[in-house]
Each structure stands twice: as C-alpha cells, then as structure tokens.
N, C-alpha and C. Protein backbone atom coordinates (compact mmCIF):
# COMPACT_ATOMS: atom_id res chain seq x y z
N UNK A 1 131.98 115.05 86.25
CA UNK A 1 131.97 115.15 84.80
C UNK A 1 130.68 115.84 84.36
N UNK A 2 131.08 116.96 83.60
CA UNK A 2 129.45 117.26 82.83
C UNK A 2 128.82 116.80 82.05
N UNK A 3 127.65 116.89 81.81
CA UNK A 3 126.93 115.95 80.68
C UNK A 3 127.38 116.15 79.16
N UNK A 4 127.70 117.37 78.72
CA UNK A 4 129.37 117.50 77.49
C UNK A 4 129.71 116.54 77.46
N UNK A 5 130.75 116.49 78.38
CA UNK A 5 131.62 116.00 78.82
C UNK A 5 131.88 114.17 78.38
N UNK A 6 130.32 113.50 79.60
CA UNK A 6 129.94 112.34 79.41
C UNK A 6 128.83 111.76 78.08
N UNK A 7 128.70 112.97 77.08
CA UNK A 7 128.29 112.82 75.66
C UNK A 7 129.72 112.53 74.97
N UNK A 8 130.54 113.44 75.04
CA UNK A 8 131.91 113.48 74.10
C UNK A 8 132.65 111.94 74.69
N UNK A 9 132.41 111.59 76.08
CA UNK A 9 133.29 110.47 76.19
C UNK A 9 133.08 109.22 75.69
N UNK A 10 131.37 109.23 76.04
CA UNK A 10 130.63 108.04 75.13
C UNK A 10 130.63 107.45 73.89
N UNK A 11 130.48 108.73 72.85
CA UNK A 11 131.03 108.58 71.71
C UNK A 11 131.55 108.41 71.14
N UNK A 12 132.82 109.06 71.41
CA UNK A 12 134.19 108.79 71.41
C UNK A 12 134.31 107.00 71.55
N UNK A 13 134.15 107.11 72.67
CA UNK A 13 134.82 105.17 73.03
C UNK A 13 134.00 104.23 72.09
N UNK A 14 132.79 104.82 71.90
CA UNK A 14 131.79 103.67 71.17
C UNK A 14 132.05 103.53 70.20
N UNK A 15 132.77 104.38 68.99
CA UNK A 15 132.70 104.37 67.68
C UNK A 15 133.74 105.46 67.31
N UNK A 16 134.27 104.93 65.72
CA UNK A 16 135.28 105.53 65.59
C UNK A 16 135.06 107.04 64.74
N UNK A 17 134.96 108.10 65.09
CA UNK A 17 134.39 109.29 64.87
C UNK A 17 135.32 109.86 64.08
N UNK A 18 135.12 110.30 62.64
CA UNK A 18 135.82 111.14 61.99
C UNK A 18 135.66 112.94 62.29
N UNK A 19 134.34 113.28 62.80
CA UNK A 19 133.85 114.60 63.44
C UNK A 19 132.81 114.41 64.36
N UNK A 20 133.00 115.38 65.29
CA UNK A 20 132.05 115.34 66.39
C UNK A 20 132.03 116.87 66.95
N UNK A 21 131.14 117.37 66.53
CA UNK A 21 130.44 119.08 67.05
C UNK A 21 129.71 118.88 68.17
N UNK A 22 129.77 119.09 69.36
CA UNK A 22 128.88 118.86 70.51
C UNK A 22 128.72 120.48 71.10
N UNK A 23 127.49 121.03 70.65
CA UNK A 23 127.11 123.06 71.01
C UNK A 23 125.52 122.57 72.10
N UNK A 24 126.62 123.22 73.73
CA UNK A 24 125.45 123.37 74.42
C UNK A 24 124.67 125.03 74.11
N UNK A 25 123.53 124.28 73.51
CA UNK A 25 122.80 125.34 73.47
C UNK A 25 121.50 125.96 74.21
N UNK A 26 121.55 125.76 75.43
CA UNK A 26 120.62 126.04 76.71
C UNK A 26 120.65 127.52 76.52
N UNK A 27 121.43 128.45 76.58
CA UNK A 27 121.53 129.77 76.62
C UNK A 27 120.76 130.18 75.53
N UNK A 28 120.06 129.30 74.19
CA UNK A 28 119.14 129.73 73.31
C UNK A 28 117.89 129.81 73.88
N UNK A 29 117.66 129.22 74.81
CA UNK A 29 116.42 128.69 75.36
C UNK A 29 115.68 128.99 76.51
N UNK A 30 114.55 129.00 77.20
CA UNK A 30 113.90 129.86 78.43
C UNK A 30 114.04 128.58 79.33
N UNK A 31 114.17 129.40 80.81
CA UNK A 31 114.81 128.42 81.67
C UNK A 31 115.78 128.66 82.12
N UNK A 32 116.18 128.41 83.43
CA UNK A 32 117.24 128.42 84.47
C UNK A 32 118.40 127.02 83.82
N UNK A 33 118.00 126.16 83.28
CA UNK A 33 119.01 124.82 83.02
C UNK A 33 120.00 125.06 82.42
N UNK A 34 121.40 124.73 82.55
CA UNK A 34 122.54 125.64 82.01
C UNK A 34 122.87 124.17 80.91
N UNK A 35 122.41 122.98 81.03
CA UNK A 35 122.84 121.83 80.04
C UNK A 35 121.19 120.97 79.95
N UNK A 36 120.68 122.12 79.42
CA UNK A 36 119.15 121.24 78.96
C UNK A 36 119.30 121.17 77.30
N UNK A 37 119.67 121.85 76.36
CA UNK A 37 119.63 122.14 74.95
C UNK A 37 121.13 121.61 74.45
N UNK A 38 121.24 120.62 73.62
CA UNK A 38 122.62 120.42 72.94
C UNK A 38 122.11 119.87 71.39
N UNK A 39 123.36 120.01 70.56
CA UNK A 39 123.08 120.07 69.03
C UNK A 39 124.43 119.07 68.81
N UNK A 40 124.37 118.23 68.62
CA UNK A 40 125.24 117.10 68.26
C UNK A 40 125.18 116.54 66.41
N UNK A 41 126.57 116.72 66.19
CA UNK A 41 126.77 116.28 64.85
C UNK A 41 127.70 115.60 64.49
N UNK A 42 127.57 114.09 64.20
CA UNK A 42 128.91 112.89 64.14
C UNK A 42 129.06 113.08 62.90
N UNK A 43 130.21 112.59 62.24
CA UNK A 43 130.59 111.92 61.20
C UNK A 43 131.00 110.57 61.68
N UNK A 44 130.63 109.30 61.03
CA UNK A 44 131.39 108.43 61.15
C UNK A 44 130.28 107.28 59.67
N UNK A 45 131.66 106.11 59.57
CA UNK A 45 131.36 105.17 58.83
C UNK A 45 130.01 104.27 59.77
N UNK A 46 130.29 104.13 61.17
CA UNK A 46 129.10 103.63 61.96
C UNK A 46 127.78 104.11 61.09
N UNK A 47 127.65 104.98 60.37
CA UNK A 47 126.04 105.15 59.87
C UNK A 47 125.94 104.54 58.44
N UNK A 48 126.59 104.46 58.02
CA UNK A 48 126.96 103.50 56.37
C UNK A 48 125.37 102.62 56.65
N UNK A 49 124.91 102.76 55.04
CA UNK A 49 123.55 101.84 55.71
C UNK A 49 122.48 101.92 56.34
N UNK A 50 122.47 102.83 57.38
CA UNK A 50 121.59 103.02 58.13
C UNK A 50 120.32 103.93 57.83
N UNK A 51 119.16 103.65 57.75
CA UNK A 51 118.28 105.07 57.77
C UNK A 51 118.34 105.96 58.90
N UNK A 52 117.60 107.11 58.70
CA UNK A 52 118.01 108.91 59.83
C UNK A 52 117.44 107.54 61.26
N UNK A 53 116.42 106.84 61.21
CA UNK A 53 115.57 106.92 62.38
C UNK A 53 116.70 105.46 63.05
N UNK A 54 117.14 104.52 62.56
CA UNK A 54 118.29 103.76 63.02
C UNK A 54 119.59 104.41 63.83
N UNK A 55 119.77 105.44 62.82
CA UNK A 55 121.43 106.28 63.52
C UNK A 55 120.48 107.19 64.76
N UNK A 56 119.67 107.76 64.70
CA UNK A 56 119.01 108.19 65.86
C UNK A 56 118.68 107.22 66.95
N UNK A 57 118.30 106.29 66.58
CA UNK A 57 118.25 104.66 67.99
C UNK A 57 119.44 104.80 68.60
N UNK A 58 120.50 104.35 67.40
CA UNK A 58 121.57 103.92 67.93
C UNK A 58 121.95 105.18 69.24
N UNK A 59 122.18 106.71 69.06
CA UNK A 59 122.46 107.51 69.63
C UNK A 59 121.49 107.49 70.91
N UNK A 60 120.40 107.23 71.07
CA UNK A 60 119.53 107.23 71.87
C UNK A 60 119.71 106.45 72.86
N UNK A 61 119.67 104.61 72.62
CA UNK A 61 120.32 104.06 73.52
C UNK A 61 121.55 104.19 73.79
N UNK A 62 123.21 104.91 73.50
CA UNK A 62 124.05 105.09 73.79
C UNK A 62 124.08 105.80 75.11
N UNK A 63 123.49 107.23 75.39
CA UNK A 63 123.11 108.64 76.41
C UNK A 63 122.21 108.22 76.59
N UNK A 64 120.99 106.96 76.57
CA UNK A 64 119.67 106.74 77.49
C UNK A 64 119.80 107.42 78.84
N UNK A 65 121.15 107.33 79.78
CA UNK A 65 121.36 107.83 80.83
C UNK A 65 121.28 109.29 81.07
N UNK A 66 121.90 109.76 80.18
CA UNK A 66 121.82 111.40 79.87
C UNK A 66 120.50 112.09 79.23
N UNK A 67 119.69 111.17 78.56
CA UNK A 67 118.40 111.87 78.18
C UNK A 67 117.66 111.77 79.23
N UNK A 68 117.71 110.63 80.44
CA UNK A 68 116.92 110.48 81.30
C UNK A 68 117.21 111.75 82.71
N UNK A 69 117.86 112.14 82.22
CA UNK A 69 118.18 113.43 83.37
C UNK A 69 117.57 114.88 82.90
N UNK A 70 118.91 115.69 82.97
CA UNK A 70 118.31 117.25 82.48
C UNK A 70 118.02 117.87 81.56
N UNK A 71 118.67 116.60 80.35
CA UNK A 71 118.11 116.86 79.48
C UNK A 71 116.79 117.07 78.45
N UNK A 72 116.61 118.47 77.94
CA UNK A 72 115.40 118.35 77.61
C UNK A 72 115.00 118.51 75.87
N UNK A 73 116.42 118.74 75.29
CA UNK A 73 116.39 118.26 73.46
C UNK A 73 117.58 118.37 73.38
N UNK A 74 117.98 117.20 72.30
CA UNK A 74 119.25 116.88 71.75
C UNK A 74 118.45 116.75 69.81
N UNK A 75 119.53 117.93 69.64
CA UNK A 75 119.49 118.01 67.52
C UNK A 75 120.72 117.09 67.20
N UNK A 76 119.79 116.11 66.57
CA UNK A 76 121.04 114.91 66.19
C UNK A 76 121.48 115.31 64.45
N UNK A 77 122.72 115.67 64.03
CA UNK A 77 123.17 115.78 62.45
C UNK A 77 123.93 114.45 62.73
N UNK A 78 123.67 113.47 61.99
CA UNK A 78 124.24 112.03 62.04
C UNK A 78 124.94 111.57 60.22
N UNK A 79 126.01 112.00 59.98
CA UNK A 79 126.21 111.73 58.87
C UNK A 79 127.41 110.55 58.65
N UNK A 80 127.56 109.88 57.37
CA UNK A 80 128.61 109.14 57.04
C UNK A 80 129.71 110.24 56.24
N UNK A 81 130.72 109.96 55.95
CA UNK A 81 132.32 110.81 55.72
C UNK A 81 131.55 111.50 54.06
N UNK A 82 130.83 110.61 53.41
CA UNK A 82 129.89 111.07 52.25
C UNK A 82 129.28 111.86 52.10
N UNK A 83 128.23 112.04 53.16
CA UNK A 83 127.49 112.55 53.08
C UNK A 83 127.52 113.76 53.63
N UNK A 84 128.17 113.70 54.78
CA UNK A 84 128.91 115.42 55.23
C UNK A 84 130.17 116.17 54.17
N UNK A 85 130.53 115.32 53.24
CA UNK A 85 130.71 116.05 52.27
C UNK A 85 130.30 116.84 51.25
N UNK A 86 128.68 115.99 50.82
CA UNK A 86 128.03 116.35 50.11
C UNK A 86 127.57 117.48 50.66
N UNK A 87 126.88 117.33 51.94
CA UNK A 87 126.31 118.49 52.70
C UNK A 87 127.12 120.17 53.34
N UNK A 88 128.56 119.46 52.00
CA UNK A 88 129.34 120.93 52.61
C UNK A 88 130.40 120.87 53.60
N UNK A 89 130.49 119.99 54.61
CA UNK A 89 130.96 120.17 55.81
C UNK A 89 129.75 120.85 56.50
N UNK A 90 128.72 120.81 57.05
CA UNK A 90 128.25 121.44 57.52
C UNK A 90 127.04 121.10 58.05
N UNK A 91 126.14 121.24 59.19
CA UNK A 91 124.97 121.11 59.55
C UNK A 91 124.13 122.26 59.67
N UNK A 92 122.69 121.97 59.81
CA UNK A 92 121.78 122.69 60.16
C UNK A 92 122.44 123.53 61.62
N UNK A 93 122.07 124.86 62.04
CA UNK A 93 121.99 125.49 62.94
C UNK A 93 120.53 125.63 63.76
N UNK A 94 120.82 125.40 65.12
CA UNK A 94 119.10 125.20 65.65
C UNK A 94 118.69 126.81 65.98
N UNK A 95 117.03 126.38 66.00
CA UNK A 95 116.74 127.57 65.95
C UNK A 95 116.52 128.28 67.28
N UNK A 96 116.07 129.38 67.41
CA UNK A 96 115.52 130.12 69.03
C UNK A 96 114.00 129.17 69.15
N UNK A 97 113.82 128.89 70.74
CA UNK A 97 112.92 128.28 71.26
C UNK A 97 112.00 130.05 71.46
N UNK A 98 110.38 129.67 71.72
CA UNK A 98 110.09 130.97 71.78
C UNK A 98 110.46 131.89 72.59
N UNK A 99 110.78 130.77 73.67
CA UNK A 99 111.04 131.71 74.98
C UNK A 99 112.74 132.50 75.47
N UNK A 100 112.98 132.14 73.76
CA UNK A 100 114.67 131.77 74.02
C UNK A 100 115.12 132.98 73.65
N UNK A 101 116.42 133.57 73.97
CA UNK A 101 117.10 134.73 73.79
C UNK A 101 117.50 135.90 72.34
C-alpha cells in the first residue's frame, strides 16, 4: 500500500468525510522522494467546534505512523461542510519549495 493510499484509508475509516483532496506533491519539491510532499483537505462535521490547532492534533495522531517515515510536509485544509462553503469550495494551493520545479 502507498502512503496515499494508507492516508485515504485512514481517514476514510476514522471519520465520516464529506470531501477529501489528497495531491502528492513531491514533484514540487527538490529531492529524489517520490511521496515526501502531500496537501490534504477534509471536509467533515468531525471539526464542528474545534480550533485550526485541535483539527491539526487530531490529523497528526491519526498518520503519526506516516509522518514518522518519508514523510517530510503535509498542508492540512481542515474544514467543516460551512466553512468550505464559505471558502468557495476551495483551498489554498501550496507553493514551490526553493529547490522545487
């Protein structure tokens, strides 16, 4: 299983996800690692309540396993069904690392 892969499955099972964008973006970035860079963006009611730095815990200990490997940044967009409305449908796009393409 790839680390995609075992992000999308995790999530999935843990909580009930109205959207989930998962963009490996290593190919932005300098370096041989083909799954070091990913940009993750949930929707779900799971964040109702929560402040940015709570819904970021929560995600953190979920993939503890997966940050502890090859990974070397994950861009968390963590919204409730509200608030990714308000915001458009839409998240931030990450940017080029310096060394990146």
């Amino acid at each position: 299983m790839t680390i995609e892969q075992s992000i999308r499955n995790k999530v999935e099972q843990e909580w009930e996800i109205e959207k989930l964008i998962l963009l490996n973006e290593s190919h932005m970035h300098a370096g041989p690692a083909a799954n070091s860079h990913f940009n993750l963006t949930l929707v779900s009611e799971v964040f109702a309540g929560k402040r940015p730095v709570a819904r970021h815990q929560m995600l953190y200990k979920l993939l503890a396993e997966e940050l502890a490997g090859e990974i070397h940044a994950l861009a968390l967009h963590l919204f409730t069904p509200e608030e990714w409305q308000q915001a458009g449908n839409m998240s931030e796009a990450s940017p080029n690392c310096q060394g990146g393409q």
